[in-house]
PDB file of N, CA and C in Angstrom:
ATOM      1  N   UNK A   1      42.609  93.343  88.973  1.00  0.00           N
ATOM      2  CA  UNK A   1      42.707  92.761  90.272  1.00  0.00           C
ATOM      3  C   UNK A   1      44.133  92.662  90.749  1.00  0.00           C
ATOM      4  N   UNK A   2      44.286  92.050  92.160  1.00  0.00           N
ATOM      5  CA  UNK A   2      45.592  91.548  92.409  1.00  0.00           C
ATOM      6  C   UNK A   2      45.948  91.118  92.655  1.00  0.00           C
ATOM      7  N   UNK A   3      46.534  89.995  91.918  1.00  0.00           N
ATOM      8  CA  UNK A   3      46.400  88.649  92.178  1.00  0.00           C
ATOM      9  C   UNK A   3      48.522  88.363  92.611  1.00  0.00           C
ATOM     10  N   UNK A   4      48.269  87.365  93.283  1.00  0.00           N
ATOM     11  CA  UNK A   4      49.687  86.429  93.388  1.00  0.00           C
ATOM     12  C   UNK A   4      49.983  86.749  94.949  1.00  0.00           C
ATOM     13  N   UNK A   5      50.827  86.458  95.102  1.00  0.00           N
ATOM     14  CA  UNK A   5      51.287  86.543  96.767  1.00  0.00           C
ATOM     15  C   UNK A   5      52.446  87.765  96.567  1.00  0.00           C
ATOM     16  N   UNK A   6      53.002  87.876  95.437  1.00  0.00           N
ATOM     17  CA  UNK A   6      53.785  88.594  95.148  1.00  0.00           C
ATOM     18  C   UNK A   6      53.585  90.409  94.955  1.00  0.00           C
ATOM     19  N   UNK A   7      52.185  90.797  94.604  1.00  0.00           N
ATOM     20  CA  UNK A   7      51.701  91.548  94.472  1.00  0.00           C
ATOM     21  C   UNK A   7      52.305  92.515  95.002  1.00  0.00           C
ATOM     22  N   UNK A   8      52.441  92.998  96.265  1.00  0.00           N
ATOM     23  CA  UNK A   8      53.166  94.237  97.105  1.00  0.00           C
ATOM     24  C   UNK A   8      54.550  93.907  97.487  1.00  0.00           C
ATOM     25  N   UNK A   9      55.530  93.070  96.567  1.00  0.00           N
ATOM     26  CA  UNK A   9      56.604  93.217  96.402  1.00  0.00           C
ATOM     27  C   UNK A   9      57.457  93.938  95.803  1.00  0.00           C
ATOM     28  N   UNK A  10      58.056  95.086  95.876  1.00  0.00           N
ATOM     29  CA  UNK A  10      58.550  96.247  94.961  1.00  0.00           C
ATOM     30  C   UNK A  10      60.215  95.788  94.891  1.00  0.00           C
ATOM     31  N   UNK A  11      60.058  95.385  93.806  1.00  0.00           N
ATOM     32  CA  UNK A  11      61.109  94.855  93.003  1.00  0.00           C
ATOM     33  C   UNK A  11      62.351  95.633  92.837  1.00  0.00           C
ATOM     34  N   UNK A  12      61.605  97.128  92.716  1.00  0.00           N
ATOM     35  CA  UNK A  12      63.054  98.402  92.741  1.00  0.00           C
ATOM     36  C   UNK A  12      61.517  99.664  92.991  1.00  0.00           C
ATOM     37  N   UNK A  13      62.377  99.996  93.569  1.00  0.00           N
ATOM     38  CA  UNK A  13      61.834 101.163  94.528  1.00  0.00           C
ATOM     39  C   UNK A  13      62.981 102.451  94.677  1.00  0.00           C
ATOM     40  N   UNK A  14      62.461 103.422  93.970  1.00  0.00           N
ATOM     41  CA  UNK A  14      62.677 104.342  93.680  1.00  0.00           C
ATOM     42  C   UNK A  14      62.378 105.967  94.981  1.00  0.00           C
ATOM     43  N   UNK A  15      63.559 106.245  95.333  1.00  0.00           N
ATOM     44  CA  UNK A  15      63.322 107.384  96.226  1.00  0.00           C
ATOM     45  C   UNK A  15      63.977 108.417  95.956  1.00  0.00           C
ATOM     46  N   UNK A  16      63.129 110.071  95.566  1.00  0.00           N
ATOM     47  CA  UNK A  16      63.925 110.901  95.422  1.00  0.00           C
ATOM     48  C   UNK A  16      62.984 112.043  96.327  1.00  0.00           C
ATOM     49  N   UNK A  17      63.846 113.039  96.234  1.00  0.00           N
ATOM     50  CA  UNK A  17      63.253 114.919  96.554  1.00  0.00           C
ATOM     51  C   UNK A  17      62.899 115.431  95.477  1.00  0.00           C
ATOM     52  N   UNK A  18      61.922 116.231  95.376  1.00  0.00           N
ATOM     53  CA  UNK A  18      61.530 117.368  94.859  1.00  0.00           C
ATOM     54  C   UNK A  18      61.203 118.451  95.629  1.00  0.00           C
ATOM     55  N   UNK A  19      62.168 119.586  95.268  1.00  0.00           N
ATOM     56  CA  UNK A  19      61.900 121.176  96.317  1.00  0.00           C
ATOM     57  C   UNK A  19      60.727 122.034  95.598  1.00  0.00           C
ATOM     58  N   UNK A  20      59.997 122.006  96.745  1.00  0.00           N
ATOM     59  CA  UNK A  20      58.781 123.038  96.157  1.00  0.00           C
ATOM     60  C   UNK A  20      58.621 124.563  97.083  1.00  0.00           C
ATOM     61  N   UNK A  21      58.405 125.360  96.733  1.00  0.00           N
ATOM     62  CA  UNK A  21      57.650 126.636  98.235  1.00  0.00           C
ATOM     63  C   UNK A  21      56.510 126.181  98.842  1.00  0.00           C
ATOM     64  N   UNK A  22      56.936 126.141 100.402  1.00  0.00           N
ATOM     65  CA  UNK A  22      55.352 126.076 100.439  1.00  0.00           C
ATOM     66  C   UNK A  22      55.648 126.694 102.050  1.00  0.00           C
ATOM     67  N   UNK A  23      54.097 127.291 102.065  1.00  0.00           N
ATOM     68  CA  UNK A  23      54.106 128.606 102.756  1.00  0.00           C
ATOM     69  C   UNK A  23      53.739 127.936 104.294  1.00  0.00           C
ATOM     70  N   UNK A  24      54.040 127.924 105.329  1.00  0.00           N
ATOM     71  CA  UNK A  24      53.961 127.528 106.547  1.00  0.00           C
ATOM     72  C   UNK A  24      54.581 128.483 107.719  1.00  0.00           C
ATOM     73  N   UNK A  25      53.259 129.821 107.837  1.00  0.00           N
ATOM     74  CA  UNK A  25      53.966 130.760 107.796  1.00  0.00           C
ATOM     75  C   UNK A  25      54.456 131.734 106.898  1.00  0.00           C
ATOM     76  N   UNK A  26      55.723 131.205 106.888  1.00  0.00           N
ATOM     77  CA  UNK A  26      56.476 131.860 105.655  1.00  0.00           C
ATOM     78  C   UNK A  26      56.572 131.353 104.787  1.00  0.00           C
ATOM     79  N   UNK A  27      56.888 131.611 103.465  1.00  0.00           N
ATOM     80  CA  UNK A  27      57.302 130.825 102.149  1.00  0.00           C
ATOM     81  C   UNK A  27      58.444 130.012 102.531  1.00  0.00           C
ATOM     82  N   UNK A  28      59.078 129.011 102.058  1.00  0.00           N
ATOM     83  CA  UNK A  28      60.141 128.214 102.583  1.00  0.00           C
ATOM     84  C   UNK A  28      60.349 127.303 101.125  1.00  0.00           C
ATOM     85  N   UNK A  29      61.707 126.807 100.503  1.00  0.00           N
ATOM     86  CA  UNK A  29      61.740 125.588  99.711  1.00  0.00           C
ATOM     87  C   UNK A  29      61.806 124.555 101.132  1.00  0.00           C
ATOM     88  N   UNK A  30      61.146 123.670 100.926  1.00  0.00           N
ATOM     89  CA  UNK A  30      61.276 121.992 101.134  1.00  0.00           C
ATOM     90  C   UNK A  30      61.207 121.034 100.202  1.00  0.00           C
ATOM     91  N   UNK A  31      61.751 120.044 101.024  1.00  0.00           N
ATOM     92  CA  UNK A  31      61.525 118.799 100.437  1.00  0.00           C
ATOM     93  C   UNK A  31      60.470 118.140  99.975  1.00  0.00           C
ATOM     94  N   UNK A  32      60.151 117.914  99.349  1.00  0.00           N
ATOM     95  CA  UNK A  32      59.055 116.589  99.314  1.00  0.00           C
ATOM     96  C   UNK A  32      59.472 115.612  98.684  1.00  0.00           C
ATOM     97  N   UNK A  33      59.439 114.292  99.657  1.00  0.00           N
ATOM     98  CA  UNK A  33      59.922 112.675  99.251  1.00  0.00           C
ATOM     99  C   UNK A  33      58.898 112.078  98.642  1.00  0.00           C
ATOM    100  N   UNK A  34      59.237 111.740  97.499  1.00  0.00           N
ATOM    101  CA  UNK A  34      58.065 110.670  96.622  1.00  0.00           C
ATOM    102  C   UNK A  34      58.942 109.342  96.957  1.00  0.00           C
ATOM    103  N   UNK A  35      58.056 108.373  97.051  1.00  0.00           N
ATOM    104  CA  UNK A  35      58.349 106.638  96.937  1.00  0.00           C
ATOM    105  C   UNK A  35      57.445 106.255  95.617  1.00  0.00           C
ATOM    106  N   UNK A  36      58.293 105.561  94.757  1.00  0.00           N
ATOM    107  CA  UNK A  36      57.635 104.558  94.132  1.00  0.00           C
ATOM    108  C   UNK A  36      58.065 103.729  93.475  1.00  0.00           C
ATOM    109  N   UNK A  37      57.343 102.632  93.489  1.00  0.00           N
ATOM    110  CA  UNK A  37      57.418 101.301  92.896  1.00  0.00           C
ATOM    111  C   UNK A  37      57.484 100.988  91.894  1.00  0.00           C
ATOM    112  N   UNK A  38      58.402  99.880  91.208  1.00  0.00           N
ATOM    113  CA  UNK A  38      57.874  99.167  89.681  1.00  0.00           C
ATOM    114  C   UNK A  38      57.271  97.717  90.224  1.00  0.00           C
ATOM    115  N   UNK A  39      56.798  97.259  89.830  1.00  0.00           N
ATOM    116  CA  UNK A  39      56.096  96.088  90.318  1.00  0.00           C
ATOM    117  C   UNK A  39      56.981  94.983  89.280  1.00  0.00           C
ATOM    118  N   UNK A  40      56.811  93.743  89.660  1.00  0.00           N
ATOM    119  CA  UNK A  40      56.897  92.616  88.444  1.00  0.00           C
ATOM    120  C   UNK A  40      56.352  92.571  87.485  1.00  0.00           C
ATOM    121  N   UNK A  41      55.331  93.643  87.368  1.00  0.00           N
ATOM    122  CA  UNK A  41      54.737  93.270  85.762  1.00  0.00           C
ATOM    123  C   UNK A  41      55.030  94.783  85.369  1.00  0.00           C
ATOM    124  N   UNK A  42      55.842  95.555  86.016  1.00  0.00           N
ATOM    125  CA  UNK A  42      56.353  96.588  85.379  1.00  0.00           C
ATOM    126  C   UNK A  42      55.251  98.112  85.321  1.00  0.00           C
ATOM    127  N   UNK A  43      54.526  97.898  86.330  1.00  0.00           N
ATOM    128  CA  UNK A  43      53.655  98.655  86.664  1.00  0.00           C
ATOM    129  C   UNK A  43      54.501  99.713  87.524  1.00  0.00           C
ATOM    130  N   UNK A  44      54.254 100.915  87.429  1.00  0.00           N
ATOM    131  CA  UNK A  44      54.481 102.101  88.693  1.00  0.00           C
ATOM    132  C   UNK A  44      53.175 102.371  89.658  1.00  0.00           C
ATOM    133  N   UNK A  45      53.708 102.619  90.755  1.00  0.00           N
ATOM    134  CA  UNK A  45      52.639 102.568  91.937  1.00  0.00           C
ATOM    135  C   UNK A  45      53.946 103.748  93.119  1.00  0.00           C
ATOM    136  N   UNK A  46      53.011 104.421  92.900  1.00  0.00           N
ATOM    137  CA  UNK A  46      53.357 106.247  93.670  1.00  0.00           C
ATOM    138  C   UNK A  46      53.272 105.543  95.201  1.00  0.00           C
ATOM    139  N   UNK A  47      53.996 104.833  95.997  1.00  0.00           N
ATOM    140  CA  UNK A  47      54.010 104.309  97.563  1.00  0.00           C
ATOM    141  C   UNK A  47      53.459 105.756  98.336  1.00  0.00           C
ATOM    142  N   UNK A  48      54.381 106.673  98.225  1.00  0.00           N
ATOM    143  CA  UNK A  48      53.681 107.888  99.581  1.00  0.00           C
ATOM    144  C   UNK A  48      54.574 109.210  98.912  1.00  0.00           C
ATOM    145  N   UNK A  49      53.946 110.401  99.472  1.00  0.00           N
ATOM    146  CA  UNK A  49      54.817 111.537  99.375  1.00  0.00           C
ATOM    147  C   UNK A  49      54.631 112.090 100.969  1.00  0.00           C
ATOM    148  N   UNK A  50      55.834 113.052 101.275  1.00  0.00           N
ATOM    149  CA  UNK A  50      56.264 113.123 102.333  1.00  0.00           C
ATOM    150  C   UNK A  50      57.083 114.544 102.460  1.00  0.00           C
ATOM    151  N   UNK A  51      56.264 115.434 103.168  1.00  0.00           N
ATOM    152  CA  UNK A  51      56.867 116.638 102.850  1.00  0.00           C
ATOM    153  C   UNK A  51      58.059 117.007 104.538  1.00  0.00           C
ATOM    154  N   UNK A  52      59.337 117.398 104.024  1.00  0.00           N
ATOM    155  CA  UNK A  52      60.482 117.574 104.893  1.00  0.00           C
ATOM    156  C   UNK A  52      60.665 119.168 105.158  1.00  0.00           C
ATOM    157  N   UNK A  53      61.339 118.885 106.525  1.00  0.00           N
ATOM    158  CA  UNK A  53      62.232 119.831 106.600  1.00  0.00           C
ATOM    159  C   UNK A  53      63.940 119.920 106.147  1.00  0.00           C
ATOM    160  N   UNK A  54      64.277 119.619 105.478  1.00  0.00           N
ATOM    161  CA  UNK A  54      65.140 119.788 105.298  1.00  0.00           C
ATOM    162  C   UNK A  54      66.560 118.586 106.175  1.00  0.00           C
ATOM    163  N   UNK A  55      66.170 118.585 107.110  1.00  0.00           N
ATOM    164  CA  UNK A  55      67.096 117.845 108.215  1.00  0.00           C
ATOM    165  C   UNK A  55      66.583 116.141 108.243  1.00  0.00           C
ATOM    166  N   UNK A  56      66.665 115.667 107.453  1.00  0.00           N
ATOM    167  CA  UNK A  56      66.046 114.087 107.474  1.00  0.00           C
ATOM    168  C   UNK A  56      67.232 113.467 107.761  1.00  0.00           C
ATOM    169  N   UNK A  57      67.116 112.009 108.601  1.00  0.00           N
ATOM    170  CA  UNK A  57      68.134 111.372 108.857  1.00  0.00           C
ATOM    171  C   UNK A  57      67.967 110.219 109.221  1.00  0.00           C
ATOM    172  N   UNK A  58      68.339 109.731 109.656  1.00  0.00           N
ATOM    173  CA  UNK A  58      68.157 108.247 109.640  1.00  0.00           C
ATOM    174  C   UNK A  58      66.973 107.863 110.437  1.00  0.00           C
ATOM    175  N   UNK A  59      66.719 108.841 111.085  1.00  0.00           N
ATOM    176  CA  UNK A  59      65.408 108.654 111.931  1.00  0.00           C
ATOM    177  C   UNK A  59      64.010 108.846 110.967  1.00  0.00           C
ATOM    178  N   UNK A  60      64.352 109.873 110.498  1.00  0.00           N
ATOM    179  CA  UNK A  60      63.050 110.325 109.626  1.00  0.00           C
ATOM    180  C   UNK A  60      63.079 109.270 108.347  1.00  0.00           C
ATOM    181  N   UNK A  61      64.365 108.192 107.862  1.00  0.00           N
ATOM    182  CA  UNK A  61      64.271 107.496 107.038  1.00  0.00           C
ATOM    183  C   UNK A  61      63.584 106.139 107.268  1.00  0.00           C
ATOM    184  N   UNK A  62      63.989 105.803 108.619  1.00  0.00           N
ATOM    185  CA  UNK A  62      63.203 104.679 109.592  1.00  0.00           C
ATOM    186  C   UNK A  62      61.602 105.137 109.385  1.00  0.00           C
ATOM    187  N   UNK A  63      61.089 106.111 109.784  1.00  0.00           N
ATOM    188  CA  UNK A  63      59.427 106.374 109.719  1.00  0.00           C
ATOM    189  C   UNK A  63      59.173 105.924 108.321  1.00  0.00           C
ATOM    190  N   UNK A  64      59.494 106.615 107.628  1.00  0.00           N
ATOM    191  CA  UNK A  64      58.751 106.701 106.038  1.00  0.00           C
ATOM    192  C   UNK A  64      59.307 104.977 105.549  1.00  0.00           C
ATOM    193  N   UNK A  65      60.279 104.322 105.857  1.00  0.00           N
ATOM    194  CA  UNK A  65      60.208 103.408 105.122  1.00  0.00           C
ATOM    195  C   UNK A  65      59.615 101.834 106.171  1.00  0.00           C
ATOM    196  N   UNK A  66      59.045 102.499 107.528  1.00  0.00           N
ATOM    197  CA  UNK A  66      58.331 101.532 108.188  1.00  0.00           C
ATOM    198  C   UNK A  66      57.110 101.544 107.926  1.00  0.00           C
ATOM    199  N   UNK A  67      56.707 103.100 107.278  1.00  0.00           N
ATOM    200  CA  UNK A  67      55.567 103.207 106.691  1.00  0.00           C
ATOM    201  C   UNK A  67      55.082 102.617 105.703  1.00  0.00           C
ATOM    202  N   UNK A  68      55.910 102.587 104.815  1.00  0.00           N
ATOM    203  CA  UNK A  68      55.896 101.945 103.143  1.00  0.00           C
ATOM    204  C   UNK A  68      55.695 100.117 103.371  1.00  0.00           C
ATOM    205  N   UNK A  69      56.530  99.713 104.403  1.00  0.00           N
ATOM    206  CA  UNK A  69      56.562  98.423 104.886  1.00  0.00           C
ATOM    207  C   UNK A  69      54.985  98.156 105.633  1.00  0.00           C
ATOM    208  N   UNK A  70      54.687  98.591 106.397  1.00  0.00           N
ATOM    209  CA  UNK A  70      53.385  98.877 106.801  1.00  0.00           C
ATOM    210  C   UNK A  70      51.818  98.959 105.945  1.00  0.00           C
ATOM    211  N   UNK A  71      52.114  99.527 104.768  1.00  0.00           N
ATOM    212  CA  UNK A  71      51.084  99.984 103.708  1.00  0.00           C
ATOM    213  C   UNK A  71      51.586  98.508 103.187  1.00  0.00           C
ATOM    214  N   UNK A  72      52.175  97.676 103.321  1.00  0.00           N
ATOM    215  CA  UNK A  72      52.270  96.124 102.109  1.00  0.00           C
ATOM    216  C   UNK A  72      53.307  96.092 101.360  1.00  0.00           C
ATOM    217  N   UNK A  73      54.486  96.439 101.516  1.00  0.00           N
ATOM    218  CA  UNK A  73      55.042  96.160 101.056  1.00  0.00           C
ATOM    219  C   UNK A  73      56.473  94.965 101.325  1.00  0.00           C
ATOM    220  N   UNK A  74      56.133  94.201 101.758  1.00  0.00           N
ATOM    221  CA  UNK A  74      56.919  93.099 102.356  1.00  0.00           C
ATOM    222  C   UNK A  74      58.308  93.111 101.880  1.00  0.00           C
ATOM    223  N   UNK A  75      58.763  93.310 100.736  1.00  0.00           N
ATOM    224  CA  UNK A  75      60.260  93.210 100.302  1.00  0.00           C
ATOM    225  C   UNK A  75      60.744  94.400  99.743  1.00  0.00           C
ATOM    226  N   UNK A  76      61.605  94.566  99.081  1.00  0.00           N
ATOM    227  CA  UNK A  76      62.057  95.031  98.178  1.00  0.00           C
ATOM    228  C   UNK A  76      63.702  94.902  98.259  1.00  0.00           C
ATOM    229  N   UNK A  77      64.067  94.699  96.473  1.00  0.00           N
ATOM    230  CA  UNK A  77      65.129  94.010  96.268  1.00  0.00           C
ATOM    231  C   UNK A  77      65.947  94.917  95.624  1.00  0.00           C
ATOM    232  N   UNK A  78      65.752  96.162  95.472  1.00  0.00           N
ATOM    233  CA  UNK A  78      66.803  97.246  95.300  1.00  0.00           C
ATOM    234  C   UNK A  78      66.194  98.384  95.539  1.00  0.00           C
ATOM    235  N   UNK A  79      66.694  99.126  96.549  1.00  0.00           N
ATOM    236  CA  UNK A  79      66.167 100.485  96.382  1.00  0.00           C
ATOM    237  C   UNK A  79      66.873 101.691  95.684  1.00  0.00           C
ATOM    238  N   UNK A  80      66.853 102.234  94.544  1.00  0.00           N
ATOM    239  CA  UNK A  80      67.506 103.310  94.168  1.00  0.00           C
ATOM    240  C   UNK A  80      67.446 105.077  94.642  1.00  0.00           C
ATOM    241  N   UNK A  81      68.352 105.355  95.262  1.00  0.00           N
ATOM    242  CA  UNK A  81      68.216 106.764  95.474  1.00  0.00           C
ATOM    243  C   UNK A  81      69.543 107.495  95.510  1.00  0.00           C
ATOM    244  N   UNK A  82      70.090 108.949  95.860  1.00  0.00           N
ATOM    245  CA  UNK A  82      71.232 109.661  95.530  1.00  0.00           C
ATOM    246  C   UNK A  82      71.989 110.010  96.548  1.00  0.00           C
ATOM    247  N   UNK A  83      72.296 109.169  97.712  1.00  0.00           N
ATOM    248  CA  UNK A  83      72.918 109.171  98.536  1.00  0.00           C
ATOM    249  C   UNK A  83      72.018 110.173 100.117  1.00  0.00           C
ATOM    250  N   UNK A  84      71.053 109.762 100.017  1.00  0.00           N
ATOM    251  CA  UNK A  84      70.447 110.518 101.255  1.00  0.00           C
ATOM    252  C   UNK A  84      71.139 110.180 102.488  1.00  0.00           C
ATOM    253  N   UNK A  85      71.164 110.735 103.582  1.00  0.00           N
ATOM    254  CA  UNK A  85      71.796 110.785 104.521  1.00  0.00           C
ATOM    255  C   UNK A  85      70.997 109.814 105.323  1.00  0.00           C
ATOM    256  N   UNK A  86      71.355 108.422 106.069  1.00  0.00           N
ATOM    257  CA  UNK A  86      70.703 107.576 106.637  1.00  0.00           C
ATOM    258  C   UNK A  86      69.798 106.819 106.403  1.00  0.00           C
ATOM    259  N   UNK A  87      69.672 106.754 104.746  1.00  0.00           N
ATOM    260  CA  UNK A  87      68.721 105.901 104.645  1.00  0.00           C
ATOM    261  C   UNK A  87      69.304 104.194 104.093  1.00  0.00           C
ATOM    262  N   UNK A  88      70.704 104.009 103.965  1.00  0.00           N
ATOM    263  CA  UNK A  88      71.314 102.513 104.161  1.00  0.00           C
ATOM    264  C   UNK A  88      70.297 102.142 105.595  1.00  0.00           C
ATOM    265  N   UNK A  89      71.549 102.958 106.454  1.00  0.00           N
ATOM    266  CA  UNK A  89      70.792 102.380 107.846  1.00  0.00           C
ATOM    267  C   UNK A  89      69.093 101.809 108.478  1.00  0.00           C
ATOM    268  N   UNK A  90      68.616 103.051 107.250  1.00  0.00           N
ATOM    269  CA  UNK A  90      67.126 102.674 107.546  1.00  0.00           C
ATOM    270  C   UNK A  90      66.544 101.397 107.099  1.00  0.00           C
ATOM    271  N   UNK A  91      66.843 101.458 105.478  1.00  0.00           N
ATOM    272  CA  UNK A  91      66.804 100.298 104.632  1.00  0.00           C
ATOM    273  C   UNK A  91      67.406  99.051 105.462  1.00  0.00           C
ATOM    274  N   UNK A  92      68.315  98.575 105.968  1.00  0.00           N
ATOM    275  CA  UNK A  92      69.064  97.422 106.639  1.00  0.00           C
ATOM    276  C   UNK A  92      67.759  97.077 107.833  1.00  0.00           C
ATOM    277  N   UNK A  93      67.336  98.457 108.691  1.00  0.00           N
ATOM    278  CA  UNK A  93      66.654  97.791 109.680  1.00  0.00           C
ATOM    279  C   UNK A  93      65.245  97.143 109.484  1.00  0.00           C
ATOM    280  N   UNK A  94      64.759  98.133 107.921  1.00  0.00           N
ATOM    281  CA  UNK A  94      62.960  97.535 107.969  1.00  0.00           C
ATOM    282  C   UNK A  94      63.519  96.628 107.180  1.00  0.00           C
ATOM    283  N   UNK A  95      64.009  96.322 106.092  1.00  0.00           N
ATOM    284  CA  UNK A  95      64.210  94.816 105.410  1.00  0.00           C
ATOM    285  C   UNK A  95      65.506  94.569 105.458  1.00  0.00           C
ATOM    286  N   UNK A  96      65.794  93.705 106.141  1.00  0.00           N
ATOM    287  CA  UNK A  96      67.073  93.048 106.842  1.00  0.00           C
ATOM    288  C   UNK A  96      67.618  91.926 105.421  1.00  0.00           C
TER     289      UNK A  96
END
């Protein structure tokens, strides 16, 4: 079950890329953004995947993490990732 009030709080939240081919049209590498969670009891929980073009920015970081906020996730108290382009900015605006 899931119990506590705390439940969809992601404690550290984890964001990276993985480049795959995928054919749209043409063959192409993209992105694909995985989100996921460790919970307080140390559980992983896969938040969303999110396939890019290449050009993500602070705009496209705003969607996906209003999304994640949206699906329940009310906080989160560190997010780790490798310097993506605009996603401070994004992070500051959905959890202030």
């Amino acid at each position: 079950g899931r119990e506590g009030p705390d439940h969809r709080r992601g404690p550290v939240v984890f964001i990276d890329a993985i480049h795959v081919k995928i054919r749209d049209g043409a063959v192409a590498n993209r992105p694909v953004y995985v989100a996921l969670a460790v919970t307080t009891e140390g559980r992983r929980e896969i938040l969303g995947l999110w396939a890019g073009d290449g050009s993500e920015g602070a705009k496209h970081w705003l969607h996906i993490l209003t999304e994640i906020k949206n699906r329940g996730i009310s906080d989160v108290l560190m997010l780790v990732c490798d310097g993506l382009k605009g996603l401070p900015e994004a992070v500051e605006t959905v959890w202030p």
